[in-house]
C-alpha atoms as a PDB file:
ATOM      1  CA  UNK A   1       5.386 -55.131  81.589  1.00  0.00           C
ATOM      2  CA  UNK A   2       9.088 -55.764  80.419  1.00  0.00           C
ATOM      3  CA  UNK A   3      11.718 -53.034  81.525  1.00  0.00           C
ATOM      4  CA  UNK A   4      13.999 -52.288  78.378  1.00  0.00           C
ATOM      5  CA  UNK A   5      16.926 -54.133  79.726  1.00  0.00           C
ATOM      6  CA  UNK A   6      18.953 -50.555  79.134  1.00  0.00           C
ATOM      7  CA  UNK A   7      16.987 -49.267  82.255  1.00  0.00           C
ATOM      8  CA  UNK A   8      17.786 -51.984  84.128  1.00  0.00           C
ATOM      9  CA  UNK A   9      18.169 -51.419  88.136  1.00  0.00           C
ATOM     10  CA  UNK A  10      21.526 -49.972  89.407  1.00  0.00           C
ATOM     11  CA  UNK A  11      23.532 -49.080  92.384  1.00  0.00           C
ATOM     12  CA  UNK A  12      20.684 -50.958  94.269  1.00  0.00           C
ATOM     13  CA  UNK A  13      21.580 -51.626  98.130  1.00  0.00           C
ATOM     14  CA  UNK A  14      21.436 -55.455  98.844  1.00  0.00           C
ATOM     15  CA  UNK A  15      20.641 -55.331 102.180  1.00  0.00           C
ATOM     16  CA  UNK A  16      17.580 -53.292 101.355  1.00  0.00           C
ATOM     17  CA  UNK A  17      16.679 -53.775  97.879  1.00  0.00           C
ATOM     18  CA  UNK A  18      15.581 -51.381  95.552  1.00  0.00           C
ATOM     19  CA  UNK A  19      13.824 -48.108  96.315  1.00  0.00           C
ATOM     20  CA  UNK A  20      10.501 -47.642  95.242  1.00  0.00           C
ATOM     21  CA  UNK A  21      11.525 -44.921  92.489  1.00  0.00           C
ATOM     22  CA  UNK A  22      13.699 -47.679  91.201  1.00  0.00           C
ATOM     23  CA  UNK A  23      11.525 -50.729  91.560  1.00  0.00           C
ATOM     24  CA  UNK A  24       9.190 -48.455  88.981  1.00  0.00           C
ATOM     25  CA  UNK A  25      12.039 -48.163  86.545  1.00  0.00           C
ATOM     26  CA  UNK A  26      13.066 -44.347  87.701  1.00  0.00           C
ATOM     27  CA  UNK A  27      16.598 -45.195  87.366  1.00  0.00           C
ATOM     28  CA  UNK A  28      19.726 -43.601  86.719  1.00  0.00           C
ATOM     29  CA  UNK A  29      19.951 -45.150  83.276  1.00  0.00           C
ATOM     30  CA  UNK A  30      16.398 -43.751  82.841  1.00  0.00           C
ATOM     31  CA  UNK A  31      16.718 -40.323  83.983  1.00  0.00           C
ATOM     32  CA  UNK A  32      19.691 -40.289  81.775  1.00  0.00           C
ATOM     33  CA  UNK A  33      17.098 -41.499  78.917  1.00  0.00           C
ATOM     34  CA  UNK A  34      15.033 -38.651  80.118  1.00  0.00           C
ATOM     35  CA  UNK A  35      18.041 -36.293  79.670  1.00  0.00           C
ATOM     36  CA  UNK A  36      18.782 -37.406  76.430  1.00  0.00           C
ATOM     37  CA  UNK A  37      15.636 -37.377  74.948  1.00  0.00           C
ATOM     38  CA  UNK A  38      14.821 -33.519  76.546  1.00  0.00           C
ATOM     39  CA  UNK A  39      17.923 -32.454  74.773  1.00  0.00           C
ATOM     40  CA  UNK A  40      17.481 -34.117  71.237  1.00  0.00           C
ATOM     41  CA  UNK A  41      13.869 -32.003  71.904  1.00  0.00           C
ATOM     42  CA  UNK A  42      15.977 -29.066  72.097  1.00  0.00           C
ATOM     43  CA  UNK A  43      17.567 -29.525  69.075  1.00  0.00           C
ATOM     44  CA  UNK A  44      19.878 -26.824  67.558  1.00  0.00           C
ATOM     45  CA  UNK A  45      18.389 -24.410  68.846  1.00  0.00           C
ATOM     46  CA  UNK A  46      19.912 -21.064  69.579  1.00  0.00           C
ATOM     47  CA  UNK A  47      19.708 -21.600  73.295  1.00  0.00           C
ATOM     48  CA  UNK A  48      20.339 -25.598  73.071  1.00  0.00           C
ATOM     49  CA  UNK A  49      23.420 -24.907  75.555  1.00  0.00           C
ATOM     50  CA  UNK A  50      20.791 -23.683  78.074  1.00  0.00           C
ATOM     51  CA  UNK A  51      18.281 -26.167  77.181  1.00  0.00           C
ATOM     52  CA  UNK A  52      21.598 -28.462  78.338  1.00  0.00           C
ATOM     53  CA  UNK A  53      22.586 -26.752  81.392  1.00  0.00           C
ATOM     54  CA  UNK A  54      18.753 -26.640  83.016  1.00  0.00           C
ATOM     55  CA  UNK A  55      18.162 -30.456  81.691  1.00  0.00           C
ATOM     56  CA  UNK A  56      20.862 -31.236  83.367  1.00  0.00           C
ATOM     57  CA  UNK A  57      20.344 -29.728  86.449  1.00  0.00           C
ATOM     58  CA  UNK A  58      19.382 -32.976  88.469  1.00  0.00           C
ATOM     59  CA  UNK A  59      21.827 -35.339  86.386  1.00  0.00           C
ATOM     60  CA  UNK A  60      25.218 -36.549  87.130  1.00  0.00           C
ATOM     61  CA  UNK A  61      26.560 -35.158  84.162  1.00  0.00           C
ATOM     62  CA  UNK A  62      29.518 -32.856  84.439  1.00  0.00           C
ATOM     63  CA  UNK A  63      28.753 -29.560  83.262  1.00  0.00           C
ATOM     64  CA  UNK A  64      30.364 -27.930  80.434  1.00  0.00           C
ATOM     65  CA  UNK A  65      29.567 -24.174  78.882  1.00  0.00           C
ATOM     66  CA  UNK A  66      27.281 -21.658  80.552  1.00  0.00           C
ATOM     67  CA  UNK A  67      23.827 -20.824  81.986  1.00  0.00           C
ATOM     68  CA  UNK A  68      21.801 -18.514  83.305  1.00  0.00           C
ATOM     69  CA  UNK A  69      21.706 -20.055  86.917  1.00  0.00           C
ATOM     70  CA  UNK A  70      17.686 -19.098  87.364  1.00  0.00           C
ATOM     71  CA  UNK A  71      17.169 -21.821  84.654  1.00  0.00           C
ATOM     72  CA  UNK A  72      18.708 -24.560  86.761  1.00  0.00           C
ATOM     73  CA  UNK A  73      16.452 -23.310  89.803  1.00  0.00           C
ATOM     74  CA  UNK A  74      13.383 -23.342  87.631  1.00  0.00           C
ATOM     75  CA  UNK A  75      14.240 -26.717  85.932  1.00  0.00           C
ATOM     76  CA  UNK A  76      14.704 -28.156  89.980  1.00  0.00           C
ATOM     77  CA  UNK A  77      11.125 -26.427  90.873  1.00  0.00           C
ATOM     78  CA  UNK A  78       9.131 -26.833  88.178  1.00  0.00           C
ATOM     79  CA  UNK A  79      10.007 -31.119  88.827  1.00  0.00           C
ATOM     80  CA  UNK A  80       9.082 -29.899  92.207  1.00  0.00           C
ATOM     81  CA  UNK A  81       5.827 -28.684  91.719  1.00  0.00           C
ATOM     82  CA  UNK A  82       5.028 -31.625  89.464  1.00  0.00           C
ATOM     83  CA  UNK A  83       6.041 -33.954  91.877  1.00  0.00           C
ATOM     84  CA  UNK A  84       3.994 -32.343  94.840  1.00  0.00           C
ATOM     85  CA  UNK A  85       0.799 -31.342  93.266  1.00  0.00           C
ATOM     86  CA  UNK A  86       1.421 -34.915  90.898  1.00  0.00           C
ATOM     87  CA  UNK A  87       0.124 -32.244  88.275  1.00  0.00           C
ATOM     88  CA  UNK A  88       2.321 -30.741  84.962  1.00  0.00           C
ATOM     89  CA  UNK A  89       2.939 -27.089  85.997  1.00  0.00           C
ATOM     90  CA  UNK A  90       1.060 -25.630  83.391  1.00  0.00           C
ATOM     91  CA  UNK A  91      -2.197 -26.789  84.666  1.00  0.00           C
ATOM     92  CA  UNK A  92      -1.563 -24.761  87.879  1.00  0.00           C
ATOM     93  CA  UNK A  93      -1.999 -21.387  86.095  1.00  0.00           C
ATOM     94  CA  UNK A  94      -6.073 -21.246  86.272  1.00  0.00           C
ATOM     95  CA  UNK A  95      -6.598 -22.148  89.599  1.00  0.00           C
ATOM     96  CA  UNK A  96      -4.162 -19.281  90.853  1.00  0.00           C
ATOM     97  CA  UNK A  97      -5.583 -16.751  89.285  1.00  0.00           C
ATOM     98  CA  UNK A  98      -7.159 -12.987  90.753  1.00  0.00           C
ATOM     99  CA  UNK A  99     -10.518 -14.430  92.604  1.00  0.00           C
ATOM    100  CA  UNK A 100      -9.524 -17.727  92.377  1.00  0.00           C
ATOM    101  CA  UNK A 101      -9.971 -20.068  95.503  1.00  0.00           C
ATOM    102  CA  UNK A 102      -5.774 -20.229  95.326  1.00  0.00           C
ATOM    103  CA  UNK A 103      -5.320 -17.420  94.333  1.00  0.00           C
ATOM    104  CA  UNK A 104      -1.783 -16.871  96.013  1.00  0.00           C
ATOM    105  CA  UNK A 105      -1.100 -20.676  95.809  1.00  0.00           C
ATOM    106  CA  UNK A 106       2.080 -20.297  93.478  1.00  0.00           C
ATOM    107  CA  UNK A 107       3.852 -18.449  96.879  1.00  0.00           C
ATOM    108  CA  UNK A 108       3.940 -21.210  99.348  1.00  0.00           C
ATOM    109  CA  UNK A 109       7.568 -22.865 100.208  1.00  0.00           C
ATOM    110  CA  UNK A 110       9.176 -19.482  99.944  1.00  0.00           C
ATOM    111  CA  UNK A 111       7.934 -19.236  96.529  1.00  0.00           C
ATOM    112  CA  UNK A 112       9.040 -22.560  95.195  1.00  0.00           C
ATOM    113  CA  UNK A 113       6.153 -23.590  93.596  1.00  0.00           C
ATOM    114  CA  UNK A 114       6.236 -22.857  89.885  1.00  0.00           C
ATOM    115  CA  UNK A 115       2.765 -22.282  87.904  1.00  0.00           C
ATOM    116  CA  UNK A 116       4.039 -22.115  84.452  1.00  0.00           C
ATOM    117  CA  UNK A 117       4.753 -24.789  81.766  1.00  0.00           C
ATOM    118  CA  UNK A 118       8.086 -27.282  82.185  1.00  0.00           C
ATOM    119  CA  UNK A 119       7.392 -29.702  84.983  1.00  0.00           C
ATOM    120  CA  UNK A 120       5.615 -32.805  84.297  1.00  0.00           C
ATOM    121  CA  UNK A 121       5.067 -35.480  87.104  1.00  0.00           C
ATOM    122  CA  UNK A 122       6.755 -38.989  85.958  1.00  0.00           C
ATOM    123  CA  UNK A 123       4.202 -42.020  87.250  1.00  0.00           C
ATOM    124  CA  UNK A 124       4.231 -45.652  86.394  1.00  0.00           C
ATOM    125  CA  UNK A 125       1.343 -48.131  86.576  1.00  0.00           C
ATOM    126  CA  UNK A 126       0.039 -45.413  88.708  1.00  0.00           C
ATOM    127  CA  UNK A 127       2.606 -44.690  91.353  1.00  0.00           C
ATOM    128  CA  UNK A 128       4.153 -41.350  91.466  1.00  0.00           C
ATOM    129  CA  UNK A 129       7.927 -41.816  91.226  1.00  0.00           C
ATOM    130  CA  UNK A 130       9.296 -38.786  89.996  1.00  0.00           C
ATOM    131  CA  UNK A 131       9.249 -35.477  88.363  1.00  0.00           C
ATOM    132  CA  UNK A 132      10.868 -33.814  85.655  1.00  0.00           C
ATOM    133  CA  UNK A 133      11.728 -29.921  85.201  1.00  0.00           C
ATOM    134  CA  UNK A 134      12.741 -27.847  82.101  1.00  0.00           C
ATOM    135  CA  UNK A 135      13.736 -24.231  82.288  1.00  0.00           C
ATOM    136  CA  UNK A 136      15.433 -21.532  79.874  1.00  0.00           C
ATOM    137  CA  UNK A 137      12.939 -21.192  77.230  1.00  0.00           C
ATOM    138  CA  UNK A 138       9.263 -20.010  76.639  1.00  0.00           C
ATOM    139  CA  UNK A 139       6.506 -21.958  78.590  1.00  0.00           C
ATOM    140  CA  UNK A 140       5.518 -23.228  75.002  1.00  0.00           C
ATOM    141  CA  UNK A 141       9.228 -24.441  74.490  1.00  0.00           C
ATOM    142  CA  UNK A 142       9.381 -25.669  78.070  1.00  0.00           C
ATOM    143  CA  UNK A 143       5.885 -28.049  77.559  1.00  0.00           C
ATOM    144  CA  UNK A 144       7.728 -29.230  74.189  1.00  0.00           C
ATOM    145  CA  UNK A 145      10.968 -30.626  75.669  1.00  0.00           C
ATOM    146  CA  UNK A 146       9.449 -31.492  78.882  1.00  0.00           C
ATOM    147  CA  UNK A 147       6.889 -33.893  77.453  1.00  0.00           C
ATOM    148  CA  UNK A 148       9.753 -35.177  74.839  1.00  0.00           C
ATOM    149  CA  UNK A 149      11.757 -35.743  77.894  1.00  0.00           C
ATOM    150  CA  UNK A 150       9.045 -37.465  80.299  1.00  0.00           C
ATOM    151  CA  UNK A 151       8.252 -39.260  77.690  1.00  0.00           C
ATOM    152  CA  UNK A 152      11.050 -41.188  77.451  1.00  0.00           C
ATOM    153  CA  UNK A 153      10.167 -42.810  80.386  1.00  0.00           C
ATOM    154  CA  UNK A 154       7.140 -44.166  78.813  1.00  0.00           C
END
């Protein structure tokens, strides 16, 4: 597989060499790729600036404008969730469910874990590396800028 030379590796220590997240191509010029692509998802939409502000929750980016801060928490948790469960969030909703085996599942780590659309695990050639998080929007317009996003990094 050829890495788009864009998302080539960065800020890599020499004496150690790359970290597993980047030697998959989860780097900082891809999670920026990531960003970008969840915002063009967002599009003009009346809450685009909160669309920006929860997209950019685990970027570099300097922040400009205003949020609801619970959107940044969700964006950061529903990536977490994804990540741990190497699941998208949505899927979590039937198993937690009233007479469910989980049932209760969604309150473990303090509550952390998010069952609800906008966090979508980020795996190449099989290897977890990542996750990425949307909040600030409906679950249906969290799934649509979270897989635009996450897709970007193929």
């Amino acid at each position: 597989m050829t890495m788009d030379p864009s998302l080539e590796l960065e800020l890599v220590d020499a004496s150690r060499g790359p970290t597993a997240s980047q030697a998959a191509g989860l780097t900082l010029a891809a999670a920026r790729a990531i960003v970008a692509a969840g915002e063009a998802a967002a599009g003009d939409s009346a809450s685009r600036s909160r669309w920006r502000w929860s997209i950019r929750a685990a970027s570099s980016s300097p922040s400009s404008g205003w949020t609801d801060l619970v959107t940044i928490t969700l964006a950061q948790d529903k990536a977490w969730t994804a990540l741990v469960n190497r699941m998208p969030t949505g899927d979590l909703v039937p198993t937690v469910q009233p007479d469910n085996e989980f049932y209760g599942y969604h309150t473990i780590k303090g509550c952390r874990t998010i069952i609800f659309a906008g966090g979508l695990p980020l795996e190449r050639s099989g290897v977890l590396v990542g996750a990425v998080g949307i909040g600030g929007g409906t679950s249906a317009q969290d799934r649509r800028i979270v897989e635009a996003a996450a897709g970007a990094f193929g």
